[in-house]
C-alpha atoms as a PDB file:
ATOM      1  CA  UNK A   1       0.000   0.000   0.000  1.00  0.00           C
ATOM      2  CA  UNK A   2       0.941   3.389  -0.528  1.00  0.00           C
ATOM      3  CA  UNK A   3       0.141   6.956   1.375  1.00  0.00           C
ATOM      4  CA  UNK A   4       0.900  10.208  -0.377  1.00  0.00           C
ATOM      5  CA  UNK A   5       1.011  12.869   1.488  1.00  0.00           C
ATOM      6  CA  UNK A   6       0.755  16.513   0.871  1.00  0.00           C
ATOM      7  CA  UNK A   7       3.946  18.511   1.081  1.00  0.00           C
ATOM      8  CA  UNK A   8       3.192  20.392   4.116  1.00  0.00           C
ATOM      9  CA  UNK A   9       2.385  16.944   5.795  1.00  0.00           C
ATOM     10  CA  UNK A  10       4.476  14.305   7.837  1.00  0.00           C
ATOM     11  CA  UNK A  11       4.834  10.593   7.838  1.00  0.00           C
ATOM     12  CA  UNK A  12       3.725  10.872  11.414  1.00  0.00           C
ATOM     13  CA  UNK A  13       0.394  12.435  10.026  1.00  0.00           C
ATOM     14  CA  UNK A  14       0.305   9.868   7.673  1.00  0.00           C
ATOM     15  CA  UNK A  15       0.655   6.840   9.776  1.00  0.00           C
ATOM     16  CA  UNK A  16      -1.904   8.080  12.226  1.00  0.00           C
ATOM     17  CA  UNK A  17      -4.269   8.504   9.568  1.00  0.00           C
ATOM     18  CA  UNK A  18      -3.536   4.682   8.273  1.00  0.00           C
ATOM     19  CA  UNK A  19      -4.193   3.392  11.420  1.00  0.00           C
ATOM     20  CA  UNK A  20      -6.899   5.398  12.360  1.00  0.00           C
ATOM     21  CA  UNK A  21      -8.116   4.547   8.533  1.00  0.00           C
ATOM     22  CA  UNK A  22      -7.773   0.876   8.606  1.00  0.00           C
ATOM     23  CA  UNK A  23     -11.805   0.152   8.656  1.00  0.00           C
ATOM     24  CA  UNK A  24     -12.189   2.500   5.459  1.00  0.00           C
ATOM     25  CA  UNK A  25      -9.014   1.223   3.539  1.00  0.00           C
ATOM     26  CA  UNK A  26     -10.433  -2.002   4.076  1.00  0.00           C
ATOM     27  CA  UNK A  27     -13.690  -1.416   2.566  1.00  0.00           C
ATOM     28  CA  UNK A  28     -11.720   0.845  -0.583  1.00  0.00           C
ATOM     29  CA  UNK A  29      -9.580  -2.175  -0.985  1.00  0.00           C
ATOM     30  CA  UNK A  30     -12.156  -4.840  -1.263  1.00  0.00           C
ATOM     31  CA  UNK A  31     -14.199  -1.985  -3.516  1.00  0.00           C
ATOM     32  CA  UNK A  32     -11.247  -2.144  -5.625  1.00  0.00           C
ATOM     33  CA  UNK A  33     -10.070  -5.947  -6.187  1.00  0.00           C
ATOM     34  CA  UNK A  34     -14.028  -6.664  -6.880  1.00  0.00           C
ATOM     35  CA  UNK A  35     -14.788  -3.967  -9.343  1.00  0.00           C
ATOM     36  CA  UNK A  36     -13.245  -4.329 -13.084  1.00  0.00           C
ATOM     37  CA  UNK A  37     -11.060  -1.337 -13.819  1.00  0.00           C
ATOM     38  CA  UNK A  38     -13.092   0.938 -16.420  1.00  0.00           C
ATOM     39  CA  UNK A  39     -11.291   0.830 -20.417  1.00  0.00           C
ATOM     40  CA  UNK A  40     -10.502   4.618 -19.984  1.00  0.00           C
ATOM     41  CA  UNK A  41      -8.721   4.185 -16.711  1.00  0.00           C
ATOM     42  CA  UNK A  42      -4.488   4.443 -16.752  1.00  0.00           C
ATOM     43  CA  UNK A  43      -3.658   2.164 -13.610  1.00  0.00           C
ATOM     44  CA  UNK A  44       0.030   2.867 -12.117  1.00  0.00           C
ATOM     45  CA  UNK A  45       2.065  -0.447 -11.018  1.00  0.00           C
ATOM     46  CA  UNK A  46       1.434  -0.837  -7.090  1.00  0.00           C
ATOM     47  CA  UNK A  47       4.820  -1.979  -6.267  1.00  0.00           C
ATOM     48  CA  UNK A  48       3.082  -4.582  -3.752  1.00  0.00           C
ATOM     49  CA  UNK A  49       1.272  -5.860  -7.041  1.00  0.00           C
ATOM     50  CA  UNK A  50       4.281  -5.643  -9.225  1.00  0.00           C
ATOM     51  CA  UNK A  51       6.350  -7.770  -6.344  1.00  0.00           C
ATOM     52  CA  UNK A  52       3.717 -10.469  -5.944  1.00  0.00           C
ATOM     53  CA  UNK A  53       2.874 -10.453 -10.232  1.00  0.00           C
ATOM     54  CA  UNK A  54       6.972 -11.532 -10.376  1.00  0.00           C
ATOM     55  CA  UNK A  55       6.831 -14.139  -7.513  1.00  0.00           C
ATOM     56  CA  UNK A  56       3.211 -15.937  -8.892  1.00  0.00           C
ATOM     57  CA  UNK A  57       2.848 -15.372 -12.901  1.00  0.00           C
ATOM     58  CA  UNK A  58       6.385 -17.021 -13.867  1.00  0.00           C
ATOM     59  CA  UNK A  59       5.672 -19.955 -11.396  1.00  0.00           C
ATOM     60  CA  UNK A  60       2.418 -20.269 -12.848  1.00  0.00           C
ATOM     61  CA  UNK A  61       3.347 -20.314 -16.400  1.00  0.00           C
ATOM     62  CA  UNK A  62       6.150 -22.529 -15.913  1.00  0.00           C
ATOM     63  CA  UNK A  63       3.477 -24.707 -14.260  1.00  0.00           C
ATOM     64  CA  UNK A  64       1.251 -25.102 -16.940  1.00  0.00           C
ATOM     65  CA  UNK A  65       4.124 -25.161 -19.452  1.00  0.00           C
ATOM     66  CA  UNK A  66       4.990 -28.744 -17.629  1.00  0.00           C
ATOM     67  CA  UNK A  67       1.456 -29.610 -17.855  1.00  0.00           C
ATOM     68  CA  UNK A  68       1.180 -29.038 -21.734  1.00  0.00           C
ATOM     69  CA  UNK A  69       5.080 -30.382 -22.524  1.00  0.00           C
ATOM     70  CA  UNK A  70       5.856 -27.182 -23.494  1.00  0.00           C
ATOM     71  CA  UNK A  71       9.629 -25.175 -22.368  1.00  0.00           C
ATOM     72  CA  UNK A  72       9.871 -21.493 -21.963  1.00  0.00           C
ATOM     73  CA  UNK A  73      13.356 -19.966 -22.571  1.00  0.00           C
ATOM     74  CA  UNK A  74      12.866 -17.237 -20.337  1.00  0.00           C
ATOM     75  CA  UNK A  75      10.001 -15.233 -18.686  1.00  0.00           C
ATOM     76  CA  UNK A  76       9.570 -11.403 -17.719  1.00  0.00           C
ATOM     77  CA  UNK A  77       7.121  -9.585 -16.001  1.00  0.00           C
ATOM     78  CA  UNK A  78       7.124  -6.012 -17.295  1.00  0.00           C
ATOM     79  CA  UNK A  79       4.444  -3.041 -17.135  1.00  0.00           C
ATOM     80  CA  UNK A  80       2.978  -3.518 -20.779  1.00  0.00           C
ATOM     81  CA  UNK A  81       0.399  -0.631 -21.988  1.00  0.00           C
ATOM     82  CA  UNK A  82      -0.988  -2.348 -24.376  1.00  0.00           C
ATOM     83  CA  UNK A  83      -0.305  -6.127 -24.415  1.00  0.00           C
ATOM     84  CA  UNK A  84      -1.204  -8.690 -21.653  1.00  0.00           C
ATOM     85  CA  UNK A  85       1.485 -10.745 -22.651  1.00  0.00           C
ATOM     86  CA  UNK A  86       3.417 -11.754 -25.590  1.00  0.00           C
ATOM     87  CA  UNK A  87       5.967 -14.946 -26.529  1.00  0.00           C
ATOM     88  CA  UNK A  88       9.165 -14.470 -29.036  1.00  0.00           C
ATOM     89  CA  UNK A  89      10.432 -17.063 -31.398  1.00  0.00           C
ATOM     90  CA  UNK A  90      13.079 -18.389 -29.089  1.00  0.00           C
ATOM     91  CA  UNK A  91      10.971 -18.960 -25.966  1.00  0.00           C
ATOM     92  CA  UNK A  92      10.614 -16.258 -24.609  1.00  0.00           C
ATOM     93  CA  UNK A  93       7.609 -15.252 -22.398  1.00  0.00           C
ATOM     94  CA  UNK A  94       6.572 -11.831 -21.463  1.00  0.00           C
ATOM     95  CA  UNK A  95       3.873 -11.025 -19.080  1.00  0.00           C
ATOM     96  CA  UNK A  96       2.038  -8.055 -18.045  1.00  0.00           C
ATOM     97  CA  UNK A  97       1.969  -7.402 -14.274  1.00  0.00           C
ATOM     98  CA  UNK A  98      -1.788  -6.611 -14.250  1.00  0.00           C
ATOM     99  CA  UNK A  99      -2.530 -10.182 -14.519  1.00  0.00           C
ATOM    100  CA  UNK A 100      -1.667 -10.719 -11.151  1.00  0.00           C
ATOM    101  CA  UNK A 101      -4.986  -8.068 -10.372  1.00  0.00           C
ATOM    102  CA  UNK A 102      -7.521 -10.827 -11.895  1.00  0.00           C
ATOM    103  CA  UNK A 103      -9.409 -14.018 -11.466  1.00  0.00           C
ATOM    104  CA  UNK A 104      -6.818 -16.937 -11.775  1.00  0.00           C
ATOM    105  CA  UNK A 105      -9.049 -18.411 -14.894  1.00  0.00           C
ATOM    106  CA  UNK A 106      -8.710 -15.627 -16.763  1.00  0.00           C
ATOM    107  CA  UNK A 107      -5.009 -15.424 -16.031  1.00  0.00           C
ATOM    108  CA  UNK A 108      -4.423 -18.740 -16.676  1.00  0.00           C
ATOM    109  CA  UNK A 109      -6.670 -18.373 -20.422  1.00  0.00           C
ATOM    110  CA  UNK A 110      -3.621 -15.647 -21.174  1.00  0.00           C
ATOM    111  CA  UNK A 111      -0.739 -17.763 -20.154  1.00  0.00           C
ATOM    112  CA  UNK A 112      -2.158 -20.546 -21.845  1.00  0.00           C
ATOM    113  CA  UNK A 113      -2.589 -18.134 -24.949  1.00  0.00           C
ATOM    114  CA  UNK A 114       1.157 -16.991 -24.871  1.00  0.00           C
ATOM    115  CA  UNK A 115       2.012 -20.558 -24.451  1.00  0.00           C
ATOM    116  CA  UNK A 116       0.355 -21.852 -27.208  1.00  0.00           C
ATOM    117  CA  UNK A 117       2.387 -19.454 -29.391  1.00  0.00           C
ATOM    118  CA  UNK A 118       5.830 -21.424 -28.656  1.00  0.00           C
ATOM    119  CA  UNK A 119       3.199 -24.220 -31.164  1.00  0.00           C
ATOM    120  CA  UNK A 120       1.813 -21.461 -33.932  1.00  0.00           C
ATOM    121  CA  UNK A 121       3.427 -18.412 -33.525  1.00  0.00           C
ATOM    122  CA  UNK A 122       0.098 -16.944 -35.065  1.00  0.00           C
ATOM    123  CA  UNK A 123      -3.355 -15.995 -34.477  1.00  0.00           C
ATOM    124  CA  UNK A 124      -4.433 -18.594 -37.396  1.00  0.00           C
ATOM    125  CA  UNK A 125      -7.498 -20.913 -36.665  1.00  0.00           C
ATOM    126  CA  UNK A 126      -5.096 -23.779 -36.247  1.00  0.00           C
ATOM    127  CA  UNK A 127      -3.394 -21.225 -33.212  1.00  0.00           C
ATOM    128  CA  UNK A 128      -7.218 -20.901 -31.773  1.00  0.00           C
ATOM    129  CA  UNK A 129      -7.611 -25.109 -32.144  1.00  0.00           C
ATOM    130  CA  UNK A 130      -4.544 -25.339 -29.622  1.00  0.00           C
ATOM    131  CA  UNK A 131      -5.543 -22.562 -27.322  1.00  0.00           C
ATOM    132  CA  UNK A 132      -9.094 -24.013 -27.551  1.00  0.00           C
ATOM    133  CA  UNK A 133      -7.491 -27.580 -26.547  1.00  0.00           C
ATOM    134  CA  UNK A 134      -5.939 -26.441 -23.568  1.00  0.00           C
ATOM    135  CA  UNK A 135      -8.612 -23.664 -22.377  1.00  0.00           C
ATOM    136  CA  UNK A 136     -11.753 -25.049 -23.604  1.00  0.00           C
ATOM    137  CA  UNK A 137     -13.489 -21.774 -22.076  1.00  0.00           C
ATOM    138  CA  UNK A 138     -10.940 -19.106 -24.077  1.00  0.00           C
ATOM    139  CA  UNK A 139     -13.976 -17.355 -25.604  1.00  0.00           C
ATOM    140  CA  UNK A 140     -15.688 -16.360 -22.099  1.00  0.00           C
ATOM    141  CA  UNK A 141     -12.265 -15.693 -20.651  1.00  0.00           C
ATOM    142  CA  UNK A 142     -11.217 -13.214 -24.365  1.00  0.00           C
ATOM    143  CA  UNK A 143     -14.974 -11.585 -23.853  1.00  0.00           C
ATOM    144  CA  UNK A 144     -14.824 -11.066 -20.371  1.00  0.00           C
ATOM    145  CA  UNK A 145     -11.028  -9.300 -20.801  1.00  0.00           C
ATOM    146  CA  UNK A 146     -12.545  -6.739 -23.262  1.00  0.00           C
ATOM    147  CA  UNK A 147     -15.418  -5.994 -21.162  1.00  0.00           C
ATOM    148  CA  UNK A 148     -13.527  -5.458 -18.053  1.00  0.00           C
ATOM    149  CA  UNK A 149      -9.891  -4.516 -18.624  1.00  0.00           C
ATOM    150  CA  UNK A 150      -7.871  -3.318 -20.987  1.00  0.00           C
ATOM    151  CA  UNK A 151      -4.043  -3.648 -20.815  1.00  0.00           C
END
């Protein structure tokens, strides 16, 4: 979590308004992880996200890399505008840290998307057969990411 404070104000300020706060940043925090983020909406990382997206997403991808025989050559977590992930001729897997913010099934349909490119490194209907294969509920997961987020 993060305080910002005003320039005329103190960390000791600041700390006694966290703890007096705790009920109410609660209640904004739940708000937040429940509610999709609206398209028009320019999210900074949360270091605490960014932290936890680098420990979880690679582990997670490397996990269901083992289940579908696949290897990944390397794997990054950056802060991607535009892209929730993407996978490069020789392996390697990059993922957007944002992931980390939604429900693991959607997660898991875009890690199983970027996986499925080290197969077809194209959006072809033979690439959608594979991703199909190994998410059989892609389309729900695709709608539900333009509807509620965008990268």
């Amino acid at each position: 979590m993060r305080v910002t404070i005003p320039r005329w104000g103190s960390k000791r300020e600041a700390a006694a308004f966290v703890e007096r706060e705790q009920s109410w940043i609660g209640k904004q925090r739940h708000r937040l992880a429940t509610q999709p983020i609206p398209a028009d909406v320019v999210v900074p990382p949360d270091p605490d996200d960014v932290a936890r997206a680098k420990q979880i997403l690679p582990a997670r991808l490397l996990e269901l890399a083992a289940q579908h025989g696949l290897t990944v050559s390397r794997v990054s977590v950056r802060n991607q505008r535009w892209r929730w992930g993407s996978c490069s001729p020789n392996g390697h897997i990059c993922l957007n840290w944002r992931l980390v913010t939604m429900p693991d099934w959607i997660r898991d349909y875009v890690l199983i998307h970027e996986l499925m490119h080290l197969k077809r490194m194209d959006h072809s209907s033979k690439f959608w057969k594979l991703v199909a294969g190994a998410c059989p509920d892609y389309q729900l997961a695709r709608a539900w990411l333009r509807a509620n987020y965008r990268a």
